[in-house]
N, C-alpha and C. Protein backbone atom coordinates (compact mmCIF):
# COMPACT_ATOMS: atom_id res chain seq x y z
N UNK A 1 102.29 123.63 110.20
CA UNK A 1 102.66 122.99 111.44
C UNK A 1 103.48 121.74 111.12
N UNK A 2 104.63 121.27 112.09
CA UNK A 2 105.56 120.35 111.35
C UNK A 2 104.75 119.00 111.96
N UNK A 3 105.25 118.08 111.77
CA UNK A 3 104.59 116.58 111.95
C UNK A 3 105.94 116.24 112.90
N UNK A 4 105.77 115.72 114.33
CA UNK A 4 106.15 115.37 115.16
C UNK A 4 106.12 114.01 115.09
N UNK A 5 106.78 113.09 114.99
CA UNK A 5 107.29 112.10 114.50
C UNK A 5 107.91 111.22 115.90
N UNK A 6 107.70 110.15 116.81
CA UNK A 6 108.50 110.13 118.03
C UNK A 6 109.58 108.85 117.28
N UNK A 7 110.67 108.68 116.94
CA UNK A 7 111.75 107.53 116.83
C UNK A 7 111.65 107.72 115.04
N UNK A 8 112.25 106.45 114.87
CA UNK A 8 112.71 106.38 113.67
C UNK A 8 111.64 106.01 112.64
N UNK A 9 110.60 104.92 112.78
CA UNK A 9 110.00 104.71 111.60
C UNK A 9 108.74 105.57 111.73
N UNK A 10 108.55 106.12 110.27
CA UNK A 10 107.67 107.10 109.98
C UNK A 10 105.70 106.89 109.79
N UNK A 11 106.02 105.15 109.69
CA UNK A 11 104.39 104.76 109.54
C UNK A 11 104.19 103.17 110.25
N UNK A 12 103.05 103.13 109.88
CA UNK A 12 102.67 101.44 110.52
C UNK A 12 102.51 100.66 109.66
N UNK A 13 102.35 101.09 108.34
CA UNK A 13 101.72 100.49 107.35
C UNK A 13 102.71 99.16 106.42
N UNK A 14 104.41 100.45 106.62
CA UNK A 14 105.20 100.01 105.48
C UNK A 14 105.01 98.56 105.07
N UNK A 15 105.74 98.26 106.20
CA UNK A 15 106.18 96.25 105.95
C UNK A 15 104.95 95.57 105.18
N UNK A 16 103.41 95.95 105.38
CA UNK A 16 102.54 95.05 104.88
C UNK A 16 101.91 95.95 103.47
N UNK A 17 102.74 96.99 103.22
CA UNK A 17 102.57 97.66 101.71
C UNK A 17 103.68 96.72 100.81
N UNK A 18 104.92 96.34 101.63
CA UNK A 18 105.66 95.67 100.95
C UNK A 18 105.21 93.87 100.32
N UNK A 19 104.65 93.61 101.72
CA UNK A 19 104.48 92.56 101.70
C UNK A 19 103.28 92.43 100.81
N UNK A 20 102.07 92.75 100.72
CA UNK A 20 100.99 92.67 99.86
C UNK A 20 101.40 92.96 98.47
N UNK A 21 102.31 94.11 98.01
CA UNK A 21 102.33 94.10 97.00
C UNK A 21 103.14 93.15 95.98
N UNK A 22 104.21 92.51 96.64
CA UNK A 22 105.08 91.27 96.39
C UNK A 22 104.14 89.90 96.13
N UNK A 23 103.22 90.07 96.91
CA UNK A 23 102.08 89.04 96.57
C UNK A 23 101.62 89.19 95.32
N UNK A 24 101.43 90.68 95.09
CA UNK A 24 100.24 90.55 93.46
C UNK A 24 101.67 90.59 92.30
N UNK A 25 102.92 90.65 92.94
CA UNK A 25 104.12 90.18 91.69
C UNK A 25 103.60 91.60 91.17
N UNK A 26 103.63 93.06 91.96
CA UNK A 26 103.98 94.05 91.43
C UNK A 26 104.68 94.94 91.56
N UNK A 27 105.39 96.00 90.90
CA UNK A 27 106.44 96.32 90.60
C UNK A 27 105.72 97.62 91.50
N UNK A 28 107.22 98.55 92.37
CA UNK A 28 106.33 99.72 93.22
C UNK A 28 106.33 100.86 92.00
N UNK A 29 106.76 100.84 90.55
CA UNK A 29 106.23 101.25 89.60
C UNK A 29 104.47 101.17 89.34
N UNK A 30 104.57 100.05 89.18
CA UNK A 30 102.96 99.44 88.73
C UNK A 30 102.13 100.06 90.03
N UNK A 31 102.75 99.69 91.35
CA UNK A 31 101.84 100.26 92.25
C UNK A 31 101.29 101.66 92.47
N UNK A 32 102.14 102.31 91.86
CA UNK A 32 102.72 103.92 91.60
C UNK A 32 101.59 104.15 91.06
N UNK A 33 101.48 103.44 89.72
CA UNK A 33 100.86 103.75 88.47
C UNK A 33 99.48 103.23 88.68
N UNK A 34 98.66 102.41 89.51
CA UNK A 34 97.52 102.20 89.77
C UNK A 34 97.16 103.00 90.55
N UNK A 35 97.94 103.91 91.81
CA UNK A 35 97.44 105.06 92.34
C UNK A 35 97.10 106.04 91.82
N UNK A 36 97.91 105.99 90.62
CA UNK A 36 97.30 107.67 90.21
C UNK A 36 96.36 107.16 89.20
N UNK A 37 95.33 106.32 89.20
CA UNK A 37 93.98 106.15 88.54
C UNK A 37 93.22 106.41 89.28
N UNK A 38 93.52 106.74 90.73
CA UNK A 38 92.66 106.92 91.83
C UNK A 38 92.99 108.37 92.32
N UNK A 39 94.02 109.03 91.19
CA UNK A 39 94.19 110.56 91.80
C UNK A 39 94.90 110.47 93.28
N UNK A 40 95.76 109.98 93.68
CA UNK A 40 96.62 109.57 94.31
C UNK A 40 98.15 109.19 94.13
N UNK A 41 98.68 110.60 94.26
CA UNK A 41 100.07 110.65 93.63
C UNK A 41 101.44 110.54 94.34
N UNK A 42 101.81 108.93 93.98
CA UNK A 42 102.56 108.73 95.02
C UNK A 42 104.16 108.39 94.41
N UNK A 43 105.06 108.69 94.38
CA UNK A 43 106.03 108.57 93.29
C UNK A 43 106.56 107.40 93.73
N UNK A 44 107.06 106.54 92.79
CA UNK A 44 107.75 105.47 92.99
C UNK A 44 108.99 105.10 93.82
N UNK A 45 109.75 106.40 94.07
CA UNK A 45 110.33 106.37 95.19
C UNK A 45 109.90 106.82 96.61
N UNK A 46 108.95 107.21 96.46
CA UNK A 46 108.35 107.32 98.14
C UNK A 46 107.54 106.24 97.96
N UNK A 47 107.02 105.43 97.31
CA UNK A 47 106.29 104.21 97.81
C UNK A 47 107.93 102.96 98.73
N UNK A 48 108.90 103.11 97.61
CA UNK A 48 110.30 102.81 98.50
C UNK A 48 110.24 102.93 99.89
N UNK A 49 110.18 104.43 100.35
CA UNK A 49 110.41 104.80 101.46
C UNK A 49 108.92 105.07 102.18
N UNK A 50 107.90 104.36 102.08
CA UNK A 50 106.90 104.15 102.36
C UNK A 50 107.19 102.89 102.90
N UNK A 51 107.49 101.59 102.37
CA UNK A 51 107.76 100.54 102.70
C UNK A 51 108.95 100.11 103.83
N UNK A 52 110.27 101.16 103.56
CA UNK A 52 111.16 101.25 104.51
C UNK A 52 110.26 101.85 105.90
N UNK A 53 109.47 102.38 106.10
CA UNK A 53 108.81 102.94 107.16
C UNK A 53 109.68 104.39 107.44
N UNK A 54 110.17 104.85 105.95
CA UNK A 54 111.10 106.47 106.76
C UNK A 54 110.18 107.17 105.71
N UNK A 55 109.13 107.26 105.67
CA UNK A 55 108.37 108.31 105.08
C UNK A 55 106.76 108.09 105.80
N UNK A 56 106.12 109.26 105.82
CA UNK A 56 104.87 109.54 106.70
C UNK A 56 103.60 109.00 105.55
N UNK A 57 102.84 108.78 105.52
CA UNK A 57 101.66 107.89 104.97
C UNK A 57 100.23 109.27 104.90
N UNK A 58 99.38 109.62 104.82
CA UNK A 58 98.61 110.44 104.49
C UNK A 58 97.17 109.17 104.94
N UNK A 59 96.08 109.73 105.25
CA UNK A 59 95.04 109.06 105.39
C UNK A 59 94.65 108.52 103.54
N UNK A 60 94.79 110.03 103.12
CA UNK A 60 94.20 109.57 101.88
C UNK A 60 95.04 108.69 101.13
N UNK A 61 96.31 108.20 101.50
CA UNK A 61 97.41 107.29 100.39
C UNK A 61 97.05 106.48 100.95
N UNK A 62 96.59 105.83 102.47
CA UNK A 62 96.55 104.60 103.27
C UNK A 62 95.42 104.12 102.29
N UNK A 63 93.96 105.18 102.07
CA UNK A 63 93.05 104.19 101.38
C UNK A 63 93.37 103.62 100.27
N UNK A 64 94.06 104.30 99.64
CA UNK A 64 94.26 104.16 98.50
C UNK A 64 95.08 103.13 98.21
N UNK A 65 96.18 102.94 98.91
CA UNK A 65 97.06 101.76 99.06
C UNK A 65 95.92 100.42 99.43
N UNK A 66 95.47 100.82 100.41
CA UNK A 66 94.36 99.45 100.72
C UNK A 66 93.76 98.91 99.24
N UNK A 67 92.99 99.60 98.45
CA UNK A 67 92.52 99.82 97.77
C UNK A 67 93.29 99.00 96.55
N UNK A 68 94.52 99.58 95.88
CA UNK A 68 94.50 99.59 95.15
C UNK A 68 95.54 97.84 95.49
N UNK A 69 96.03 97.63 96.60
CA UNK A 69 96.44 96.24 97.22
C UNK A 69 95.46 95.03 97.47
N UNK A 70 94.22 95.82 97.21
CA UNK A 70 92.98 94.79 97.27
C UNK A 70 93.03 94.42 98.91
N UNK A 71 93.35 95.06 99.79
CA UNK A 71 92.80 94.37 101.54
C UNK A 71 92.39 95.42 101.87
N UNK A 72 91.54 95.46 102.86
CA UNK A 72 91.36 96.00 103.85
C UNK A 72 92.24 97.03 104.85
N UNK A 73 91.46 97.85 105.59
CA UNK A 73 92.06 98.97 106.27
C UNK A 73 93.33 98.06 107.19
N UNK A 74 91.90 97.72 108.10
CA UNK A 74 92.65 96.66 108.94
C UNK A 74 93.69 95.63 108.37
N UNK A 75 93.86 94.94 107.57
CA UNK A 75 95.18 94.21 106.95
C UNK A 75 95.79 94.79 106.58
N UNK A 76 96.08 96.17 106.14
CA UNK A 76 97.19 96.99 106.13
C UNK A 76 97.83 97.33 107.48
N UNK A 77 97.11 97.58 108.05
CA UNK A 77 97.49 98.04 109.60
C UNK A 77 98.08 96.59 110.53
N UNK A 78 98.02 95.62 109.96
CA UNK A 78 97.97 93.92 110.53
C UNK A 78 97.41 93.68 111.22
N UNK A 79 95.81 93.98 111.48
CA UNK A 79 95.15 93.55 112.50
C UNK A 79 94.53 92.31 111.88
């Protein structure tokens, strides 16, 4: 089944994946590379386009991003 998508950006998350990870002064390599210790395989160019908001997010990459960004569900989401 395709993923229905309404406008242009693909998630909610991006801007504060960007922003948190610029905080810990890491590379979306490094971020790449701490996901997949968690079996969470996210390639370094879709964490890119994760952050641009033109790629779709997965429940299981959101934790994992939380996770491996050190915040919370909710501070990813900017609440």
């Amino acid at each position: 089944m395709a993923r229905i998508i309404d406008g242009e950006k693909k998630n909610l998350i991006g801007e504060n994946v960007h922003k948190y990870r610029l905080q810990r002064r890491m590379s979306q390599q490094q971020l790449a590379d701490k996901l997949e210790t968690l079996a969470v395989y996210i390639c370094r160019g879709s964490i890119s386009r994760i952050e641009d908001r033109s790629r779709t997010v997965t429940d299981i990459e959101t934790v994992g991003l939380a996770e491996v960004l050190g915040v919370s569900l909710d501070a990813l989401f900017g609440r």
